[in-house]
N, C-alpha and C. Protein backbone atom coordinates (compact mmCIF):
# COMPACT_ATOMS: atom_id res chain seq x y z
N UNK A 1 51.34 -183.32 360.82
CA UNK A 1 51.87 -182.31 361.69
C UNK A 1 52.93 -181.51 360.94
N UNK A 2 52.74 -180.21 361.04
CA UNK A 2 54.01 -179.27 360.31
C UNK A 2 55.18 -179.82 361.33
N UNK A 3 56.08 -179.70 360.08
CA UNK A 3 57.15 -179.81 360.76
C UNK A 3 58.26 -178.68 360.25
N UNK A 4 59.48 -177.93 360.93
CA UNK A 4 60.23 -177.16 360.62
C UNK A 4 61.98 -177.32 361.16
N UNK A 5 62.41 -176.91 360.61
CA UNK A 5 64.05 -176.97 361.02
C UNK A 5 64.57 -175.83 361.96
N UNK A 6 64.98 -175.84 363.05
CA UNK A 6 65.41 -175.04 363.49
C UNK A 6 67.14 -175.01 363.99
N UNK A 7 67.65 -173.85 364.50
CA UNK A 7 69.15 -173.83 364.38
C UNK A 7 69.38 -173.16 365.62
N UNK A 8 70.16 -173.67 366.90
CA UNK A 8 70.34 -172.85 367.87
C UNK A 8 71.75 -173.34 368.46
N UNK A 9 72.04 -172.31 369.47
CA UNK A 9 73.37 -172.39 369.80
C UNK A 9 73.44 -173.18 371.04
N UNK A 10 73.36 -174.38 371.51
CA UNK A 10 73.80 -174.92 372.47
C UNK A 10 75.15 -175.11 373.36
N UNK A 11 75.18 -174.58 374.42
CA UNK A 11 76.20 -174.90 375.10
C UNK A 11 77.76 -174.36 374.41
N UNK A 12 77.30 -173.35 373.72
CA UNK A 12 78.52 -173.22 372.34
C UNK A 12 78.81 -173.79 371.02
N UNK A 13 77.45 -174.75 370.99
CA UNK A 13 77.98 -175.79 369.38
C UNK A 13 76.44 -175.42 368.88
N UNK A 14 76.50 -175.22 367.90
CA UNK A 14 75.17 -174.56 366.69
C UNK A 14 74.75 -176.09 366.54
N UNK A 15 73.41 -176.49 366.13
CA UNK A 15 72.30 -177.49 366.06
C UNK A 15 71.28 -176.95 365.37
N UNK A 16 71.59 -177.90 364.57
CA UNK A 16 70.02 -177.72 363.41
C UNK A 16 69.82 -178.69 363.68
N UNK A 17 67.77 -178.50 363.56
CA UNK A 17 67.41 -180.17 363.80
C UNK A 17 66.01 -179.89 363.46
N UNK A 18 65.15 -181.03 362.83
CA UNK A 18 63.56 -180.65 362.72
C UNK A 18 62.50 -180.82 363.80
N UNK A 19 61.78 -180.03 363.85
CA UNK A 19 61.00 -179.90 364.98
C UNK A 19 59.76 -179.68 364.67
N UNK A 20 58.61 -180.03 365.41
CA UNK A 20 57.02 -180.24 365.10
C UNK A 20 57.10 -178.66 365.80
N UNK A 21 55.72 -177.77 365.24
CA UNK A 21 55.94 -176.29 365.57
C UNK A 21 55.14 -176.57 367.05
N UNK A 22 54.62 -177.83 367.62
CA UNK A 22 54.29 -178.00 368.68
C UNK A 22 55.13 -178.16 369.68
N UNK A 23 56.31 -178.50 369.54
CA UNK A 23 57.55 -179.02 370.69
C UNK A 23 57.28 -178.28 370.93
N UNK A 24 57.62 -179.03 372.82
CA UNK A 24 58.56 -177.96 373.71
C UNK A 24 59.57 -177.54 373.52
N UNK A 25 60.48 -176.49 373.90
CA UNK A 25 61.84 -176.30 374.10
C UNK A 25 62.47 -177.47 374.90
N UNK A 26 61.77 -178.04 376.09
CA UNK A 26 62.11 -178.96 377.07
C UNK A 26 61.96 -180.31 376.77
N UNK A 27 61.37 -180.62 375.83
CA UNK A 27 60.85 -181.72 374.34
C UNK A 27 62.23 -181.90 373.61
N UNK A 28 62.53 -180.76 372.89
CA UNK A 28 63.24 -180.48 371.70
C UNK A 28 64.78 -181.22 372.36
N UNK A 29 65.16 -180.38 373.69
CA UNK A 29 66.33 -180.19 373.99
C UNK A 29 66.59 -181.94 374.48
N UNK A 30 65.80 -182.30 375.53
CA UNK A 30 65.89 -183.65 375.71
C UNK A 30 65.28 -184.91 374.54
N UNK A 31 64.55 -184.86 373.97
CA UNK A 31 64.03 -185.88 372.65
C UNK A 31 64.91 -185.91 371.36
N UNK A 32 64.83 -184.55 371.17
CA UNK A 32 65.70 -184.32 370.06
C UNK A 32 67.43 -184.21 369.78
N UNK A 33 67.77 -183.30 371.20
CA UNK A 33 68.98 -183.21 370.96
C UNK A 33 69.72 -184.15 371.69
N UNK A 34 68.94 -184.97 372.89
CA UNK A 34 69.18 -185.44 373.79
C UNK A 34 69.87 -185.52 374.65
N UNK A 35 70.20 -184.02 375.08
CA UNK A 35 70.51 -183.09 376.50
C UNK A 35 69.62 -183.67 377.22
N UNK A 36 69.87 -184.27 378.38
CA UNK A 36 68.91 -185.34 379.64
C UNK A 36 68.93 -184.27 380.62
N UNK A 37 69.73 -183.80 380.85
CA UNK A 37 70.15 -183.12 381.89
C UNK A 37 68.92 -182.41 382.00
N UNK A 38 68.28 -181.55 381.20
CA UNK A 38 67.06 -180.55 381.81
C UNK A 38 65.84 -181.49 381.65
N UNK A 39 65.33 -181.34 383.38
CA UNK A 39 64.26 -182.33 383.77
C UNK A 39 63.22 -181.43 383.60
N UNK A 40 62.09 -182.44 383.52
CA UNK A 40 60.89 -181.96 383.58
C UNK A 40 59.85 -182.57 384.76
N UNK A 41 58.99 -181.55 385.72
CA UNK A 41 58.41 -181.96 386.85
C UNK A 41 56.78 -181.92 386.53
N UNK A 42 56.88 -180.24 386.76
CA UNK A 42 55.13 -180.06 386.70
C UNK A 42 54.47 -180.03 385.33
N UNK A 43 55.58 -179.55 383.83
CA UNK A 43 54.79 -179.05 383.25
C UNK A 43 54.10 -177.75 382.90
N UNK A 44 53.99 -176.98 383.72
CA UNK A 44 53.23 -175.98 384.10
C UNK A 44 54.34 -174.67 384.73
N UNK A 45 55.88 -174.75 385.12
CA UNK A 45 56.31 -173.49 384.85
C UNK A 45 56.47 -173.51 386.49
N UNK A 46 55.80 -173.95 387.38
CA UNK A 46 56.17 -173.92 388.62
C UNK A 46 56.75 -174.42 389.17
N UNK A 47 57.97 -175.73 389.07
CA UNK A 47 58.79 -176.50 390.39
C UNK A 47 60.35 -175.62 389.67
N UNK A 48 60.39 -175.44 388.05
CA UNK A 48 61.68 -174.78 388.15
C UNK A 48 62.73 -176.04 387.30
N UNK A 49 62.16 -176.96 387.88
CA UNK A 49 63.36 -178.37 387.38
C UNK A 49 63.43 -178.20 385.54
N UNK A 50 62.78 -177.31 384.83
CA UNK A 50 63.50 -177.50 383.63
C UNK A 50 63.93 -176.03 382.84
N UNK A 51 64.63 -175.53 383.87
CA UNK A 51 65.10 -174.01 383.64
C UNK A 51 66.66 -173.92 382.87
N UNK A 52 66.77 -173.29 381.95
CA UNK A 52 67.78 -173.27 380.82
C UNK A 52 67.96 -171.86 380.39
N UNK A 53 68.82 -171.42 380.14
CA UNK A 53 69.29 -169.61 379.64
C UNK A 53 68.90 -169.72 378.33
N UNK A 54 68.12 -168.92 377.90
CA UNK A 54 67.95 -168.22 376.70
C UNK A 54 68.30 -167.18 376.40
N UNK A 55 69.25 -166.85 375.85
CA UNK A 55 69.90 -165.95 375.64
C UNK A 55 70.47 -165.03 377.03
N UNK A 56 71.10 -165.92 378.22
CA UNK A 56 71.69 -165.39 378.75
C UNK A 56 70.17 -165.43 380.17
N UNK A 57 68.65 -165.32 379.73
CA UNK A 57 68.04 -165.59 380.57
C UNK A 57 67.30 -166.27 380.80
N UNK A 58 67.04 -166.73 382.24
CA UNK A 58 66.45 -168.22 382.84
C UNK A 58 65.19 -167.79 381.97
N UNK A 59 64.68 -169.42 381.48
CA UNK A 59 63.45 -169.82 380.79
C UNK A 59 63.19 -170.86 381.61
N UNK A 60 61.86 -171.00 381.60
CA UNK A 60 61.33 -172.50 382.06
C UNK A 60 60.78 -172.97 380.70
N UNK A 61 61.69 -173.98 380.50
CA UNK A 61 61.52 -174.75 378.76
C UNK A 61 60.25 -175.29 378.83
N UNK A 62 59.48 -175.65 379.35
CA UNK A 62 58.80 -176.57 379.48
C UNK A 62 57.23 -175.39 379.28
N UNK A 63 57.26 -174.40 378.96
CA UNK A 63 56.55 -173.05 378.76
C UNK A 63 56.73 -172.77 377.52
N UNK A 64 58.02 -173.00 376.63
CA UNK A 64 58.29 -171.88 375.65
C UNK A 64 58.42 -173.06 374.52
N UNK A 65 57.60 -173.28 373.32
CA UNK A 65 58.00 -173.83 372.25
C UNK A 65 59.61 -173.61 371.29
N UNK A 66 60.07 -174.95 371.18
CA UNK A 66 61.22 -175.19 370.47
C UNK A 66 61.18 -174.18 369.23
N UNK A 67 60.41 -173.55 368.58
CA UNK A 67 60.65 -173.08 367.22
C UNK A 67 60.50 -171.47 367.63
N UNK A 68 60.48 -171.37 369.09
CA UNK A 68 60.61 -169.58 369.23
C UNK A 68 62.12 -169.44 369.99
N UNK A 69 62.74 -170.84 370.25
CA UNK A 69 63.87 -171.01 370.36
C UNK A 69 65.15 -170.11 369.68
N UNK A 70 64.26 -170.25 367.44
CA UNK A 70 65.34 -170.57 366.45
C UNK A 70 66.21 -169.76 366.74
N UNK A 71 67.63 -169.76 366.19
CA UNK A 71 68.40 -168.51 366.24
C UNK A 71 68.80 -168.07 367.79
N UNK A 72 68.75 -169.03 368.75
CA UNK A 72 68.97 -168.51 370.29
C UNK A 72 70.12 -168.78 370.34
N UNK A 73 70.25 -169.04 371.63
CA UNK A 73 71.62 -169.11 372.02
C UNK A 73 71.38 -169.75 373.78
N UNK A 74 71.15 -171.28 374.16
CA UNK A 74 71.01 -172.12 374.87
C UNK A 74 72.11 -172.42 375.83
N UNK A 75 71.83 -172.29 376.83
CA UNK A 75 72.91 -172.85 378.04
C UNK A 75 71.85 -174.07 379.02
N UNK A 76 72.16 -174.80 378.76
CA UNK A 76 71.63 -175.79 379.95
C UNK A 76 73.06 -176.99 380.72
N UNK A 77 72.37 -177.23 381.03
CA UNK A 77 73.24 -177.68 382.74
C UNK A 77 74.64 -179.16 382.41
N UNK A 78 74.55 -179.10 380.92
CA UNK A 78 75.55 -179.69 380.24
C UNK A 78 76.70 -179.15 380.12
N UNK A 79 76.35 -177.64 380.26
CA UNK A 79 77.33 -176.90 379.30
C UNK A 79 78.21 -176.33 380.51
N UNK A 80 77.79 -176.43 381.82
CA UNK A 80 78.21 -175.91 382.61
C UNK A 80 79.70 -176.51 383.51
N UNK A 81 79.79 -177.80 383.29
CA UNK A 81 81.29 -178.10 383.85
C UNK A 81 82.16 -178.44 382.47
N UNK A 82 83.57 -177.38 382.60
CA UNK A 82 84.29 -176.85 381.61
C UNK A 82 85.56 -178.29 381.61
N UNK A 83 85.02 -179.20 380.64
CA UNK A 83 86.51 -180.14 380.63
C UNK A 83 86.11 -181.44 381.50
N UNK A 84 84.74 -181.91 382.11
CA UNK A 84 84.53 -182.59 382.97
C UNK A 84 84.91 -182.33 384.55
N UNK A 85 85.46 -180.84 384.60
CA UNK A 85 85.36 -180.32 385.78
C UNK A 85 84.45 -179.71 386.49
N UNK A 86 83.73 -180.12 387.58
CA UNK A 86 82.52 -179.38 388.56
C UNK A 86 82.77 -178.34 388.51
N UNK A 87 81.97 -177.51 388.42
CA UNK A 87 81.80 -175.61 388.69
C UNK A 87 81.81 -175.89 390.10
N UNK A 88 82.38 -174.42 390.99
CA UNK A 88 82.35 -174.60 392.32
C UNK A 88 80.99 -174.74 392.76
N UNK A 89 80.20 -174.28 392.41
CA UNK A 89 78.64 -174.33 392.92
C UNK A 89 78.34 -176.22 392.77
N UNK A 90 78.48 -176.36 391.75
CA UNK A 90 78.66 -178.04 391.60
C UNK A 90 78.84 -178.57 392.46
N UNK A 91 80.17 -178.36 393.09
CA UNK A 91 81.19 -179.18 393.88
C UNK A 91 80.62 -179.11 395.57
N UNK A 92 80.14 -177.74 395.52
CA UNK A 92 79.09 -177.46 397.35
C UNK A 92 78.38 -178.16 397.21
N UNK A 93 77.45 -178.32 396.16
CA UNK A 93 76.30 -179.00 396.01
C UNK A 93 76.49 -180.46 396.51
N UNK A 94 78.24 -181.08 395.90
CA UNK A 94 78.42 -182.07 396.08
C UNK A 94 78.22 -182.23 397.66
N UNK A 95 79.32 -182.11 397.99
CA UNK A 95 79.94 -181.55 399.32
C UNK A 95 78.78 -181.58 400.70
N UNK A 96 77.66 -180.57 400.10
CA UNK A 96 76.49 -180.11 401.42
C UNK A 96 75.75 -181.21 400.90
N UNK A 97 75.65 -182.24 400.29
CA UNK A 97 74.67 -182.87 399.38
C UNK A 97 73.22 -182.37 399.54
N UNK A 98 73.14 -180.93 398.54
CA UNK A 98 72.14 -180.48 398.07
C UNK A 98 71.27 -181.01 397.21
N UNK A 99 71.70 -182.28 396.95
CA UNK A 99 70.91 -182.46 395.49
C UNK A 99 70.87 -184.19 395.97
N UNK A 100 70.37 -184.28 396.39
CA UNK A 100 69.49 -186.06 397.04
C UNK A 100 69.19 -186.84 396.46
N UNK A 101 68.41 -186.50 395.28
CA UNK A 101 67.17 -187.40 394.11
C UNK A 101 68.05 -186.64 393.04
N UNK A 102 68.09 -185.49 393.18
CA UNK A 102 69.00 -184.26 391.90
C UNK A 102 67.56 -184.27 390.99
N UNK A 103 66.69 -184.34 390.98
CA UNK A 103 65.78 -183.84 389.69
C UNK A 103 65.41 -182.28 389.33
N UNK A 104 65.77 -181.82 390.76
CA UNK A 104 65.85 -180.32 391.02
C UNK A 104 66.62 -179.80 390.77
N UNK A 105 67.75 -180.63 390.66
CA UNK A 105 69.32 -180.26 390.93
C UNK A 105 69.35 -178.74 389.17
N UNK A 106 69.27 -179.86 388.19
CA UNK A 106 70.01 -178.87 387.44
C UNK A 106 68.91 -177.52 387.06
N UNK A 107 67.96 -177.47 386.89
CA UNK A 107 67.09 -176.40 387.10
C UNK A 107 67.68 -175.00 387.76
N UNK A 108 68.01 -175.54 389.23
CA UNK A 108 68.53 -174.88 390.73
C UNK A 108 69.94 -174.14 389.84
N UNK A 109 71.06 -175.06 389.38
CA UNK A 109 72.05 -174.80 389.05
C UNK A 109 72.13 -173.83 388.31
N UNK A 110 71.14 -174.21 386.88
CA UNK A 110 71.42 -172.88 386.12
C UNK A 110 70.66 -171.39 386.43
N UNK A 111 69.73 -171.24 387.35
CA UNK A 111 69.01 -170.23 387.65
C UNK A 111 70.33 -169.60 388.92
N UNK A 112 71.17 -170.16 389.58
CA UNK A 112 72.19 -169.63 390.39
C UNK A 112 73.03 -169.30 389.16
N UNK A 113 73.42 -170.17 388.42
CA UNK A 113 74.92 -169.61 387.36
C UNK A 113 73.93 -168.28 386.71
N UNK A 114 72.72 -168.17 386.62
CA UNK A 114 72.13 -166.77 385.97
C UNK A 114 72.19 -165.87 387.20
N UNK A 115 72.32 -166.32 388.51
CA UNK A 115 72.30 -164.80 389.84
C UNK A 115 73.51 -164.71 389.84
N UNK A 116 74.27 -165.75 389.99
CA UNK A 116 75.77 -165.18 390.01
C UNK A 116 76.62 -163.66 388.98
N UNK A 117 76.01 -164.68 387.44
CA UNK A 117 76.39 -164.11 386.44
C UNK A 117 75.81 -162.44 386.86
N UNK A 118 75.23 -162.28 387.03
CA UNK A 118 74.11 -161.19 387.01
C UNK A 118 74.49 -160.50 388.12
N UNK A 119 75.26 -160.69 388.72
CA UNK A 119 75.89 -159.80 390.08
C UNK A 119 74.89 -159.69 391.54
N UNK A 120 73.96 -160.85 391.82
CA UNK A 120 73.30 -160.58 392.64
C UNK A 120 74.51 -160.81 393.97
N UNK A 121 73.92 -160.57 395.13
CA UNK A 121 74.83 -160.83 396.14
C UNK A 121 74.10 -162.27 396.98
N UNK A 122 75.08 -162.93 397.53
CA UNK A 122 74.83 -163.92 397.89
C UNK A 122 73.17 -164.19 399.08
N UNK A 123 72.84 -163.18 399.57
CA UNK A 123 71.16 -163.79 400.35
C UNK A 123 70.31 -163.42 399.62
N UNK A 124 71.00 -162.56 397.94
CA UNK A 124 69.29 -162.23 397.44
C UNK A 124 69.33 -163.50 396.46
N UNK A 125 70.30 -163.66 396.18
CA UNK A 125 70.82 -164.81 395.41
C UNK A 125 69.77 -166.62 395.70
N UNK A 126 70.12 -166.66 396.95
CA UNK A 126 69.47 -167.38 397.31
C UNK A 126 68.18 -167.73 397.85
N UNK A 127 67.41 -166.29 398.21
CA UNK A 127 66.18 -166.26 398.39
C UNK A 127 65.12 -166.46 397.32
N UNK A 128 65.84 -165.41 396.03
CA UNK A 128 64.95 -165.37 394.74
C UNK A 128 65.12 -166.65 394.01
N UNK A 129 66.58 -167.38 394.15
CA UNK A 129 66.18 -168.36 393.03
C UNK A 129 65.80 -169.59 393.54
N UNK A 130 65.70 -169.46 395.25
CA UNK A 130 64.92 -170.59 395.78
C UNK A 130 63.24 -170.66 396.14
N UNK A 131 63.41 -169.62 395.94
CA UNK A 131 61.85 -168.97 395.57
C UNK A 131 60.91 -169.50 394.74
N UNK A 132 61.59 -169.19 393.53
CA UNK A 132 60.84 -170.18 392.16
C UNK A 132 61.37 -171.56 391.92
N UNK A 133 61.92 -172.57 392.71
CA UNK A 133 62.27 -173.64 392.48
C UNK A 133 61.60 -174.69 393.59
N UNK A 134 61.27 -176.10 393.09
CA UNK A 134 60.35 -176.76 394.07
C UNK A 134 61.63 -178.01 394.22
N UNK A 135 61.86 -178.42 395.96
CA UNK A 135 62.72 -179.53 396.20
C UNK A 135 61.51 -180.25 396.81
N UNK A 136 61.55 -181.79 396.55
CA UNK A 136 60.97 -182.74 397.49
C UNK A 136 61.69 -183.20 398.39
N UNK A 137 62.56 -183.44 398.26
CA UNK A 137 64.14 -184.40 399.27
C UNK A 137 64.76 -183.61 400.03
N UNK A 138 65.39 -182.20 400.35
CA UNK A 138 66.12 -181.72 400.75
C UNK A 138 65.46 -180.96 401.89
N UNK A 139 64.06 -179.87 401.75
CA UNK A 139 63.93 -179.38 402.74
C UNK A 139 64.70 -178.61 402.56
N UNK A 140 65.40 -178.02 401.67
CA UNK A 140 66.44 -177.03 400.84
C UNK A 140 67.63 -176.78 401.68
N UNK A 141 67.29 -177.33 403.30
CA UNK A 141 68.70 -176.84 404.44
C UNK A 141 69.79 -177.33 403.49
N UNK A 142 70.35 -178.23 402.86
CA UNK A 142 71.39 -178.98 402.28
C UNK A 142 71.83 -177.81 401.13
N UNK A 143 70.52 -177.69 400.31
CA UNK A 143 70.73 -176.77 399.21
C UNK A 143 71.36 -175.01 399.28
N UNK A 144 70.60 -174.92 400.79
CA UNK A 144 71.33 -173.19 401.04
C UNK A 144 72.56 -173.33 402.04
N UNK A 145 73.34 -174.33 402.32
CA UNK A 145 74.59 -174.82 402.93
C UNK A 145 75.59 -174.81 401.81
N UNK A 146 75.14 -175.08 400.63
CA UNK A 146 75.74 -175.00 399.30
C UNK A 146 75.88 -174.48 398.66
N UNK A 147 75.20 -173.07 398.93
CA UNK A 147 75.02 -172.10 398.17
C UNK A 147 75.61 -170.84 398.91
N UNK A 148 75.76 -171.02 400.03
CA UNK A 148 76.41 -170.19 401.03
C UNK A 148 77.89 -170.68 401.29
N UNK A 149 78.63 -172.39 400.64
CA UNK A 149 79.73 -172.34 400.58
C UNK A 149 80.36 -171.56 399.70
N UNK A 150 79.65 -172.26 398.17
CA UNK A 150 80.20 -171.78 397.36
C UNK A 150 80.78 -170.01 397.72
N UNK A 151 79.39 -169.48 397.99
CA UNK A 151 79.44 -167.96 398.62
C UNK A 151 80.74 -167.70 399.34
N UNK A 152 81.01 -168.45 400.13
CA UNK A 152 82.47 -167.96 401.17
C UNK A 152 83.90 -168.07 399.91
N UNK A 153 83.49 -168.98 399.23
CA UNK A 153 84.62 -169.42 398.16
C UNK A 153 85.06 -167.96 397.32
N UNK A 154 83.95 -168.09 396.85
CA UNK A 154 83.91 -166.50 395.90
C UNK A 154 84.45 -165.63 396.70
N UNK A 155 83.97 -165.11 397.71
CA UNK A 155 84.40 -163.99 398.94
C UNK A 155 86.01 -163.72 399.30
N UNK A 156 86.29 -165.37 399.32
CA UNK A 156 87.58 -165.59 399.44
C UNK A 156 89.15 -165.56 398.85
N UNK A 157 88.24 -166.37 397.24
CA UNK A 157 88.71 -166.06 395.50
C UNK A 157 89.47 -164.19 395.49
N UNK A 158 88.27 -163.55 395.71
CA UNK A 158 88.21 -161.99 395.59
C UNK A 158 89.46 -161.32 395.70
């Protein structure tokens, strides 16, 4: 099997590491670098559970080979509480307990830290990125209680 080195920016810390030109990104990140945090469900690009920023936009890793990665610049759901502190979206999540089993959980998380970032407003926010994401446990009521706190927080922050 070819194998190649690749170099990307995780979470803010650069990683070189060798990789079969077959990996996944969702392979690479959990096998290799062993970031756990981004789950994998279907395979196939549809439940959402292994969604990670590439360069700022949601990917479903589990679609995109590790070596078209090289040279990126990676955010997954590690990178997201600053100091071992919950992001407020985190902390609703806690709070409404949105996240039951959590295999959904961090998928969900970083596709909101990409609507937030991105200036959506809070019901498109939550329609679109619950849209492309699959929960078994929640029945999502828990998940859009949490997403509509956080929402009042921000509103409030302002």
């Amino acid at each position: 099997m070819r194998s190649m080195e690749i170099t990307v920016l995780v979470n803010g810390r650069k990683r070189t590491a060798p990789t079969e030109a077959r990996t996944l990104l969702s392979d690479f990140l959990r096998h290799t670098l062993r970031l756990t945090g981004t789950h994998v469900g279907c395979e196939q690009g549809a439940c959402g559970s292994c969604t990670v920023l590439v360069d700022g936009e949601p990917v479903r890793s589990c679609l995109m080979l590790a070596v078209q990665a090289d040279s990126s610049r990676l955010e997954t759901v590690e990178g997201l509480a600053g100091n071992g502190e919950l992001t407020d979206l985190q902390q609703a999540m806690l709070e409404e307990h949105g996240l039951q089993c959590g295999f959904c959980t961090p998928g969900l998380l970083m596709a909101l830290h990409h609507a937030e970032r991105t200036g959506l407003d809070a019901a498109t926010t939550t329609h679109e990125v619950l849209d492309g994401h699959l929960c078994r446990c929640t029945g999502y009521g828990s998940i859009r209680a949490a997403i509509e706190r956080h929402w009042r927080r921000v509103d409030v922050a302002e």
